[in-house]
Protein backbone atom coordinates (compact mmCIF):
# COMPACT_ATOMS: atom_id res chain seq x y z
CA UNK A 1 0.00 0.00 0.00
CA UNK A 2 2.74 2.13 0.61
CA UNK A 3 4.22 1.83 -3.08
CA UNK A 4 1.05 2.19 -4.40
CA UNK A 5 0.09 6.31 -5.90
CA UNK A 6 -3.24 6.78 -5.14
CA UNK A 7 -4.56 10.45 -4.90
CA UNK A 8 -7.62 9.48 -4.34
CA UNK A 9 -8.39 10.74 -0.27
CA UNK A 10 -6.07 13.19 -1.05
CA UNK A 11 -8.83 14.89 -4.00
CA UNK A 12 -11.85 13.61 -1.73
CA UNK A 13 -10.48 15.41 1.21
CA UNK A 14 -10.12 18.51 -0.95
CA UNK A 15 -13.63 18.34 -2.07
CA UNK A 16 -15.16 18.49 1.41
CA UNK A 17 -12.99 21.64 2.05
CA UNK A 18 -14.96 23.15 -1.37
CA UNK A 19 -18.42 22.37 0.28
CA UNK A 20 -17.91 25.42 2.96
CA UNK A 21 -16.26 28.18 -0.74
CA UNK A 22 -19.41 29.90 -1.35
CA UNK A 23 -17.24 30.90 -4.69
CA UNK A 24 -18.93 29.65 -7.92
CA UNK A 25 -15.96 28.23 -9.44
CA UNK A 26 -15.73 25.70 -6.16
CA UNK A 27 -18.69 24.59 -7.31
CA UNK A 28 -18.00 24.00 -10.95
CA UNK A 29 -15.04 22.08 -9.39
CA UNK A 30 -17.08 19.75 -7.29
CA UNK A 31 -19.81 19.24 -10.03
CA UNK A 32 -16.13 18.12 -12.20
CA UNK A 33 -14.89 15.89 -9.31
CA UNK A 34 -18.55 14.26 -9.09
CA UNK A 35 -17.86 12.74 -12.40
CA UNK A 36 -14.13 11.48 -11.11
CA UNK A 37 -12.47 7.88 -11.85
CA UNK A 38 -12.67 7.31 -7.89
CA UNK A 39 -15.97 6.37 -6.46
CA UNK A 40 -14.35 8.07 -3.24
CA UNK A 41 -13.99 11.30 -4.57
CA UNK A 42 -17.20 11.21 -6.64
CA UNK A 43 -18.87 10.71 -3.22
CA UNK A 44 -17.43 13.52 -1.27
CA UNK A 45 -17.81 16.30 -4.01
CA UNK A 46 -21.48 14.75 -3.99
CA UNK A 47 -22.02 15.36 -0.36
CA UNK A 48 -19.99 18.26 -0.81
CA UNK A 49 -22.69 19.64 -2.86
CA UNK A 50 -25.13 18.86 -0.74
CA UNK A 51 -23.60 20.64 2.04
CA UNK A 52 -23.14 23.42 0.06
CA UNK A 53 -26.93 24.08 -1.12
CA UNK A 54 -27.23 25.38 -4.21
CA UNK A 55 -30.07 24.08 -5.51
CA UNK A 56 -28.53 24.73 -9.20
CA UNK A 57 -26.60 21.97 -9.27
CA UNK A 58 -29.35 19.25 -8.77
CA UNK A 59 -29.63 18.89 -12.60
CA UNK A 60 -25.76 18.14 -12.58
CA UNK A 61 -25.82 15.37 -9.98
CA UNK A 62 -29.01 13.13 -11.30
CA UNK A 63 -26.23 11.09 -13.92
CA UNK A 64 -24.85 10.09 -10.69
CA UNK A 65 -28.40 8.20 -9.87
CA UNK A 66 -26.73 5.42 -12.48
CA UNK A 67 -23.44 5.54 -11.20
CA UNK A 68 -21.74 1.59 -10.48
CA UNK A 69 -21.08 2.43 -7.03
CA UNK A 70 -23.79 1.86 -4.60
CA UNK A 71 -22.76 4.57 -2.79
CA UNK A 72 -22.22 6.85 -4.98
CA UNK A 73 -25.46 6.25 -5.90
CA UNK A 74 -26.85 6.88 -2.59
CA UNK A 75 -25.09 9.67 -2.00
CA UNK A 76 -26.10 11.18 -5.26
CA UNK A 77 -30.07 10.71 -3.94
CA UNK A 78 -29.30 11.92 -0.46
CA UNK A 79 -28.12 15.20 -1.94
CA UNK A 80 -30.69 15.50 -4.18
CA UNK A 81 -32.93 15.45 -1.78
CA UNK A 82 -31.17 17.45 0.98
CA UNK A 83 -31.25 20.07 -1.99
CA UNK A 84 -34.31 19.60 -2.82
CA UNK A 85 -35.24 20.79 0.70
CA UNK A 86 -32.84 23.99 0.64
CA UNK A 87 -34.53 27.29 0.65
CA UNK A 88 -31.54 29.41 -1.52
């Protein structure tokens, strides 16, 4: 594990720090990272998103309802719905 290069927590940990930039471009970048190669990341910029509450980006996340992670795919719904609920 040591040997191996993964990036991975590395970019999902950066995602989370995103969710509190009220800046649009740290959205963009989170709606970008919800489409990553890791399921990991995909599912922090996801509940990134969510935490963030812009209701905008709903449209963005629904391909992630048919991602081939479960989780992803339940984190994908969860935000939906959290923004669903938002009042921005």
């Amino acid at each position: 594990m040591l040997t191996k290069n993964d990036s991975s927590p590395v970019r999902a940990a950066a995602s989370r720090v995103l969710a509190s930039e009220p800046d649009p471009e740290s959205g963009e970048s989170l709606v970008n990272a919800a489409s990553d190669k890791s399921w990991i990341v995909r599912m922090a910029a996801l509940d990134s998103l969510a935490r963030g509450g812009d209701r905008t980006v709903s449209p963005q996340i629904v391909p992630n309802l048919e991602d081939s992670k479960d989780a992803v795919r339940s984190t994908a719904a969860a935000a939906i719905l959290r923004l669903s609920q938002t009042k921005k």
